[in-house]
Each structure stands twice: as structure tokens, then as C-alpha cells.
C-alpha atoms as a PDB file:
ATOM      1  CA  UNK A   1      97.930  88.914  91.687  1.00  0.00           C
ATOM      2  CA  UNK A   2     101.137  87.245  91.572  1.00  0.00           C
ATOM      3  CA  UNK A   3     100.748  83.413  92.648  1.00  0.00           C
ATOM      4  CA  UNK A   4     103.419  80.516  93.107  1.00  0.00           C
ATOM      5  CA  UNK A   5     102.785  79.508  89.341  1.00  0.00           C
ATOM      6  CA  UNK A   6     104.357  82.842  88.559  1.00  0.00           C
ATOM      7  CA  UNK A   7     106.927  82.885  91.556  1.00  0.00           C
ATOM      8  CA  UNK A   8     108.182  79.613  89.846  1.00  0.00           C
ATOM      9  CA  UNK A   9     109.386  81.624  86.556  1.00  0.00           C
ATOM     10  CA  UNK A  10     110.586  85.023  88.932  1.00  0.00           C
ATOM     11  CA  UNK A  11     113.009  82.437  91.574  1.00  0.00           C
ATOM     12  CA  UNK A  12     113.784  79.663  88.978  1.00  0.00           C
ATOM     13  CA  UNK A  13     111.895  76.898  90.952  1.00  0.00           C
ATOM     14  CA  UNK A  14     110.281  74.028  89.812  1.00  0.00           C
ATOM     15  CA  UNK A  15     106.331  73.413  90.976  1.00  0.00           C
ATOM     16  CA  UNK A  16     104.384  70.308  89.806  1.00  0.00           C
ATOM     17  CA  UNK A  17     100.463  70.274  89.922  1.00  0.00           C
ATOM     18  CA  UNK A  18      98.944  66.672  89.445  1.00  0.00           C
ATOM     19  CA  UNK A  19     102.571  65.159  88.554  1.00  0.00           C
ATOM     20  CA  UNK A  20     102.925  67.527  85.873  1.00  0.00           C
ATOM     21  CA  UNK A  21     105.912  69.984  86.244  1.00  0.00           C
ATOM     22  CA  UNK A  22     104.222  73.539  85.903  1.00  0.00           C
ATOM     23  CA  UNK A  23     107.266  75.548  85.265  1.00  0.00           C
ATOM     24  CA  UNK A  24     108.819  73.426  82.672  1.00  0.00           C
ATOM     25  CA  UNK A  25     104.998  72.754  80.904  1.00  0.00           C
ATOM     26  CA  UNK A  26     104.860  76.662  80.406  1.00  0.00           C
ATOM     27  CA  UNK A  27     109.003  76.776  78.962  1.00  0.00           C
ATOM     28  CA  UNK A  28     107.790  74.347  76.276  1.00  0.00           C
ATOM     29  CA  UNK A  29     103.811  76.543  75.129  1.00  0.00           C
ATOM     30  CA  UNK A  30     106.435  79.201  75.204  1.00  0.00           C
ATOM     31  CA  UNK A  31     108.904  77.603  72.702  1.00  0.00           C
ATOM     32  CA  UNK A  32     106.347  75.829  70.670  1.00  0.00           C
ATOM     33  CA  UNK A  33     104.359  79.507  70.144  1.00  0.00           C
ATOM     34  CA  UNK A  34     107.453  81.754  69.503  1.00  0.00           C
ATOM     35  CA  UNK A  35     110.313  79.042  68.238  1.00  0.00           C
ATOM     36  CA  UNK A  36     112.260  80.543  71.295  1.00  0.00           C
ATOM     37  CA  UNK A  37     112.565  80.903  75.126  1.00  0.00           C
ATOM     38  CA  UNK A  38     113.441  84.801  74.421  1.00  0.00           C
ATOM     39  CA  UNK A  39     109.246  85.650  74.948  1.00  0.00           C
ATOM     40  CA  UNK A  40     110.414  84.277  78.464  1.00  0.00           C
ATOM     41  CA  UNK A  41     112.119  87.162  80.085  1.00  0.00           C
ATOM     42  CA  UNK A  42     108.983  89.869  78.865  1.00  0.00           C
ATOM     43  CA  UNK A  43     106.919  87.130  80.904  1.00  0.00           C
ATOM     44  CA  UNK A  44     109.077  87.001  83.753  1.00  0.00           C
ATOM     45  CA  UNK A  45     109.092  90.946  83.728  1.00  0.00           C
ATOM     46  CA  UNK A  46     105.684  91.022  83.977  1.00  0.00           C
ATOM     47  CA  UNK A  47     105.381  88.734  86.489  1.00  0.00           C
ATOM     48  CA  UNK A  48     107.782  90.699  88.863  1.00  0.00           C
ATOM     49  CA  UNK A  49     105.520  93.626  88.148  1.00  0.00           C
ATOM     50  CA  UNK A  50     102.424  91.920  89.499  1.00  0.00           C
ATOM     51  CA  UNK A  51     101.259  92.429  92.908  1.00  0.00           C
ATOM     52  CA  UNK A  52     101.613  90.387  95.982  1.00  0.00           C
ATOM     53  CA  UNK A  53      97.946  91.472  97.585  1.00  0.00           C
ATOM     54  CA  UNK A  54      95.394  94.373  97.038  1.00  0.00           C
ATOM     55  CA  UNK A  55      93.612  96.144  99.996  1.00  0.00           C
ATOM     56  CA  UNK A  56      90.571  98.010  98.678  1.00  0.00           C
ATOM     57  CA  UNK A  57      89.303 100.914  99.874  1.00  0.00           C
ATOM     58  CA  UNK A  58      85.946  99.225 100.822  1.00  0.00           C
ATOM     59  CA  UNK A  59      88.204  96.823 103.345  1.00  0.00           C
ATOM     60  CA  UNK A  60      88.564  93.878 101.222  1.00  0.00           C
ATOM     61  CA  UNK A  61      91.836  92.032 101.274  1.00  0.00           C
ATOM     62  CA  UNK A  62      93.000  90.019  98.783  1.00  0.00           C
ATOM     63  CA  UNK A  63      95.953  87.899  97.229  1.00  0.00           C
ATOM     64  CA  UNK A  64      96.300  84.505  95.844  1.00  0.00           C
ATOM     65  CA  UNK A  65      97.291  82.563  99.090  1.00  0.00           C
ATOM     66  CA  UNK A  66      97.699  83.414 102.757  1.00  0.00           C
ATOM     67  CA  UNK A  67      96.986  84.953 105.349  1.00  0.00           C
ATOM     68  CA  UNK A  68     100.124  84.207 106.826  1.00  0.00           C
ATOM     69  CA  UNK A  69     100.242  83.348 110.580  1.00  0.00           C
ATOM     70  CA  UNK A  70     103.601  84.834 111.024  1.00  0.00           C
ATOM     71  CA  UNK A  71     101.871  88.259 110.796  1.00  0.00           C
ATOM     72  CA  UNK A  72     100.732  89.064 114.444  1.00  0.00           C
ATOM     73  CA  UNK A  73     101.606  92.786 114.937  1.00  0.00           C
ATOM     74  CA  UNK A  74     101.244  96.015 112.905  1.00  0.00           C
ATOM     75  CA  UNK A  75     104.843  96.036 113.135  1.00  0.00           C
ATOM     76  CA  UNK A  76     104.848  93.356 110.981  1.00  0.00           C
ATOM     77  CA  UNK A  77     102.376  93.895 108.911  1.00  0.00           C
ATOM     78  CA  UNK A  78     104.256  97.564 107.917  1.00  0.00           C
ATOM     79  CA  UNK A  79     107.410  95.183 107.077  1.00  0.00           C
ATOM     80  CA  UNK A  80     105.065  93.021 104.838  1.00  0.00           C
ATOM     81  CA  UNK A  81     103.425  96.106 103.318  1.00  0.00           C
ATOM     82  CA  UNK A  82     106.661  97.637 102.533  1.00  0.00           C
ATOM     83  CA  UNK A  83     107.810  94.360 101.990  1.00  0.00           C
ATOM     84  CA  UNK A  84     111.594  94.068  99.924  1.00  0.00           C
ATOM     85  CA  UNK A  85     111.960  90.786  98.020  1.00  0.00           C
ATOM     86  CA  UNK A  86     109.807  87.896  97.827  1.00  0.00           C
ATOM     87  CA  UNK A  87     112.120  86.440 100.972  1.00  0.00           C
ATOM     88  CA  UNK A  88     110.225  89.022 103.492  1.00  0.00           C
ATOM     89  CA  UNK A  89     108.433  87.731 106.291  1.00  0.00           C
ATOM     90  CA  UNK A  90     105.252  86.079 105.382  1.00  0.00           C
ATOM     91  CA  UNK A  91     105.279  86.645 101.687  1.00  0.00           C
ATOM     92  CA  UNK A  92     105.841  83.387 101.200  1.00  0.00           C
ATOM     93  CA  UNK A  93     102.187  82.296 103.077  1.00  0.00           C
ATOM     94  CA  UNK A  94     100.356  84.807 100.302  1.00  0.00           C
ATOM     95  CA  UNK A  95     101.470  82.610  97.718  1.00  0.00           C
ATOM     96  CA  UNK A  96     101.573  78.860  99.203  1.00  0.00           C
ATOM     97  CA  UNK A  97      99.244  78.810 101.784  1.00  0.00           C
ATOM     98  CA  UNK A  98      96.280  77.070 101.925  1.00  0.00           C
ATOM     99  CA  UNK A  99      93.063  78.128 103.727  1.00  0.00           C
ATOM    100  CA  UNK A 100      92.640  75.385 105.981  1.00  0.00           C
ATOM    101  CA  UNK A 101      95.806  75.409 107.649  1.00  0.00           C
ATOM    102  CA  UNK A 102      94.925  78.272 109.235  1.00  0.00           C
ATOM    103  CA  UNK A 103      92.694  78.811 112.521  1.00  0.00           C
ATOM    104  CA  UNK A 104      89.545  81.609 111.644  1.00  0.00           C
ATOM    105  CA  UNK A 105      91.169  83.338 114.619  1.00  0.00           C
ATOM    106  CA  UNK A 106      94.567  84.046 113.308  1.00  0.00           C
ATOM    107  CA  UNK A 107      92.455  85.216 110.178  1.00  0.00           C
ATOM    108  CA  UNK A 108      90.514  87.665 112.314  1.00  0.00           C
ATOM    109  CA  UNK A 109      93.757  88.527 113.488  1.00  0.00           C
ATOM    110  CA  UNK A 110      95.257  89.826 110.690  1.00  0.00           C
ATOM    111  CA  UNK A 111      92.464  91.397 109.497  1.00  0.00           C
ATOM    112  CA  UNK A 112      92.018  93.770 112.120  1.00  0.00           C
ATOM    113  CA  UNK A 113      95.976  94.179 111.764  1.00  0.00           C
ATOM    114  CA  UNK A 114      95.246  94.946 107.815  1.00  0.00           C
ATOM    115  CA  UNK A 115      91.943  97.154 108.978  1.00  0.00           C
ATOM    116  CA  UNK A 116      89.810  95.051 106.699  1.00  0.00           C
ATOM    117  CA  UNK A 117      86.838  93.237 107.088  1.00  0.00           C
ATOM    118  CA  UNK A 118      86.855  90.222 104.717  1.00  0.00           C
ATOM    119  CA  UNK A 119      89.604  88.203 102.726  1.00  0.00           C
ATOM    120  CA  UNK A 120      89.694  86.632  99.303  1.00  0.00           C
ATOM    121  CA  UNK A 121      92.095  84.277  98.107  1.00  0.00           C
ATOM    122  CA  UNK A 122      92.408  81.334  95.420  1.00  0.00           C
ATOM    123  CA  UNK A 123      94.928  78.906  95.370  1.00  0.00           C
ATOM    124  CA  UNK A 124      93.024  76.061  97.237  1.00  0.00           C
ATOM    125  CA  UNK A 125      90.781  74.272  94.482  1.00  0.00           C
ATOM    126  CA  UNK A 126      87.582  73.993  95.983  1.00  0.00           C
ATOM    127  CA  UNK A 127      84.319  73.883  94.366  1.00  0.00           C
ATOM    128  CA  UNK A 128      82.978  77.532  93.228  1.00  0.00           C
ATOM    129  CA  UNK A 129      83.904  79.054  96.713  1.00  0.00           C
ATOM    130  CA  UNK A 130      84.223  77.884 100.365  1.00  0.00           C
ATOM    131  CA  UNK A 131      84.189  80.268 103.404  1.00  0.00           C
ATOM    132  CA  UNK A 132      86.212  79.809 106.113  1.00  0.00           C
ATOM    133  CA  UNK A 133      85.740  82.857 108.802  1.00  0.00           C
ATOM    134  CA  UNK A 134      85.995  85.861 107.172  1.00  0.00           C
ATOM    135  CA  UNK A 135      88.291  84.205 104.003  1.00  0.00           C
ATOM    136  CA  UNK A 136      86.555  83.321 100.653  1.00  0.00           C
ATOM    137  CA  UNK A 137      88.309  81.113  98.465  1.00  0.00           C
ATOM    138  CA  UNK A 138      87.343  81.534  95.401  1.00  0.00           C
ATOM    139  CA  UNK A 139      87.635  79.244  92.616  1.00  0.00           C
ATOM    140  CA  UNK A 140      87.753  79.562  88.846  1.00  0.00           C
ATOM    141  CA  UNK A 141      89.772  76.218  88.759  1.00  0.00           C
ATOM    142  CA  UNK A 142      89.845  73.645  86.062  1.00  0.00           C
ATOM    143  CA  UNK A 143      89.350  71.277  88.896  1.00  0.00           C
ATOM    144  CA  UNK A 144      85.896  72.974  89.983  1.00  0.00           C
ATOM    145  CA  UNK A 145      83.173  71.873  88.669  1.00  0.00           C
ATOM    146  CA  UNK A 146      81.193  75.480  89.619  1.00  0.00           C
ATOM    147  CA  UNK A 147      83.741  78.532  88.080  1.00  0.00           C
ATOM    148  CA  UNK A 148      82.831  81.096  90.559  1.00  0.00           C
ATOM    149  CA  UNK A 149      83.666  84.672  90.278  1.00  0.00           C
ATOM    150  CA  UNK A 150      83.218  87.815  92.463  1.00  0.00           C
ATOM    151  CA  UNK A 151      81.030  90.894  91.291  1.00  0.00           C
ATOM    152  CA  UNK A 152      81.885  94.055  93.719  1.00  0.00           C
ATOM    153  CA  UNK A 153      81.520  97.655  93.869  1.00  0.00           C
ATOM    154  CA  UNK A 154      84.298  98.919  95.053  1.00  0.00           C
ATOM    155  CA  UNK A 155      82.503 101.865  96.319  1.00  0.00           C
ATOM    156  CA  UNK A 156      79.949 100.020  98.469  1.00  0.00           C
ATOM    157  CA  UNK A 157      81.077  98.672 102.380  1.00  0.00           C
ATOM    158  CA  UNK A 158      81.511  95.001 102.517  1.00  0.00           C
ATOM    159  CA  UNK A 159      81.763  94.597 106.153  1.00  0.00           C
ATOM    160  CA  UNK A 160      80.575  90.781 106.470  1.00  0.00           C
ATOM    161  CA  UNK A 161      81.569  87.590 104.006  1.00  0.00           C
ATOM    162  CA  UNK A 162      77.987  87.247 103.824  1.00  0.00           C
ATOM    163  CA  UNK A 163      77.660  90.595 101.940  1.00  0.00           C
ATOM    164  CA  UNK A 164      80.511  88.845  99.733  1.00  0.00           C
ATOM    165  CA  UNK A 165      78.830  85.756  99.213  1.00  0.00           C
ATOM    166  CA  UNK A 166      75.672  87.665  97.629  1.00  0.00           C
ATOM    167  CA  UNK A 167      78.413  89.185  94.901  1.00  0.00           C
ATOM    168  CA  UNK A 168      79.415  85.818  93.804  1.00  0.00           C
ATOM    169  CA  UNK A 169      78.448  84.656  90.011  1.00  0.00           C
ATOM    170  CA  UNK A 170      79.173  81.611  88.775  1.00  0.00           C
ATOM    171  CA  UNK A 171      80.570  81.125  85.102  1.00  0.00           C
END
């Protein structure tokens, strides 16, 4: 999934996680690896290449950040899912936002708008996972003390978070 770490390289933007400038930190692993910031542009292809969310067949939603609260019709969910440029409505929410500045409503919303049942994101350090409504964040940060990951068959309904809770593993 493409997250706001990534977004930095794609838009030219600076982020800075604990003081430390995240976008300029990765220029300089690239330079001191390859003795050049030529590697960059294959990185910031592949970047551009990754996707925003994924919506599984088993109704599972999931992307890095979000949901975003600016999504309150199907109307607009079509324009996200057919979305243009990273400027289209709401993308920006799947990337920065974080779960708690969002009401378990508006998530229910946009589920039903998405026909899923459950969300996963990141983005939020937390430790291992926290549920909030029908959104898991999940955490694999080098903040978190429990490294939690998420063990699904894709084939198998997951209509409740607590049938995703039971799939979660912990490094």
C-alpha cells in the first residue's frame, strides 16, 4: 500500500517522524548504498505503482490511513475508486489520517458505501493492534512493543472485527 512515507518521494514533500526528516533520511541510505541519487527515480516509479487501498473479495478494506470522512455517498466513493491523481477527493485521508479522528459512525458509513464489513489500516503507532468500530489498526511499528500481523484467508467471510482479531499473530 502506498503510505505518506512514499507520497513524500512521488509529490517532493518533506515529512519528519520524531524530528527526523523522513524524506531526506531515505535520499542519504540511497546515496550512501549506490554512490548516487539515480536508484531514486526506479524507487519513485515504484512507489507511483503502489496502490492507494485494496478491497478483498471477502469484504475487507484496507489502506495505510483513512477512512476519509469526506466520503459520504457512492457518488463519491466511484470518484475515489476511479480516483485521478493523488489530489482526488479523500485520497489524501488514506494516507494521513489517523484512526481516532474519526467517529465509528462515519466508519460504518463508508463501509457500507465500500460494501465491506471491516477495515484495516496502519499508520497510527499503537501497540500490536487497537480496534476502533469496525477499523483495526494494525501495527508492525518500531515504536510497538507487540509487532502484530494479520493471518487471513481470503476465501473465508470476515463479517465482524472480532473474526479479524482471532487472525492476528504477533511477531
Amino acid at each position: 500500500m502506498l503510505g505518506n512515507h512514499e507520497l513524500s518521494h512521488i509529490k517532493n514533500i518533506n515529512i519528519y517522524k520524531g524530528g527526523l526528516n523522513q524524506k531526506e533520511f531515505f535520499e542519504k541510505l540511497i546515496k550512501n548504498k549506490y554512490g548516487s541519487m539515480e536508484p531514486l527515480k526506479e524507487y519513485i516509479k515504484f512507489f507511483e505503482s503502489l496502490a492507494i487501498f485494496a478491497k478483498t473479495d471477502n469484504k475487507v478494506f484496507i489502506s495505510h490511513a483513512g477512512p476519509s470522512p469526506k466520503i459520504d455517498s457512492e457518488k463519491k466513493v466511484n470518484k475515489m475508486l476511479n480516483f485521478i491523481d493523488y489530489d482526488t477527493l479523500g485520497i489524501d485521508d488514506f494516507l494521513w489520517l489517523r484512526y481516532y479522528s474519526i467517529t465509528t459512525e462515519k466508519i460504518d458509513s463508508f463501509l457500507k458505501f465500500v460494501n465491506c464489513n471491516v477495515m484495516i489500516v496502519g499508520h497510527t503507532p499503537v501497540n500490536g493492534f487497537k480496534i476502533h468500530g469496525d477499523l483495526m489498526v494494525l501495527s508492525s511499528s518500531f515504536a510497538s512493543k507487540n509487532k502484530a500481523y494479520l493471518d487471513i484467508d481470503l476465501k473465508k467471510d470476515i463479517n465482524s472485527i472480532n473474526e479479524l482479531k482471532k487472525r492476528i499473530k504477533y511477531l
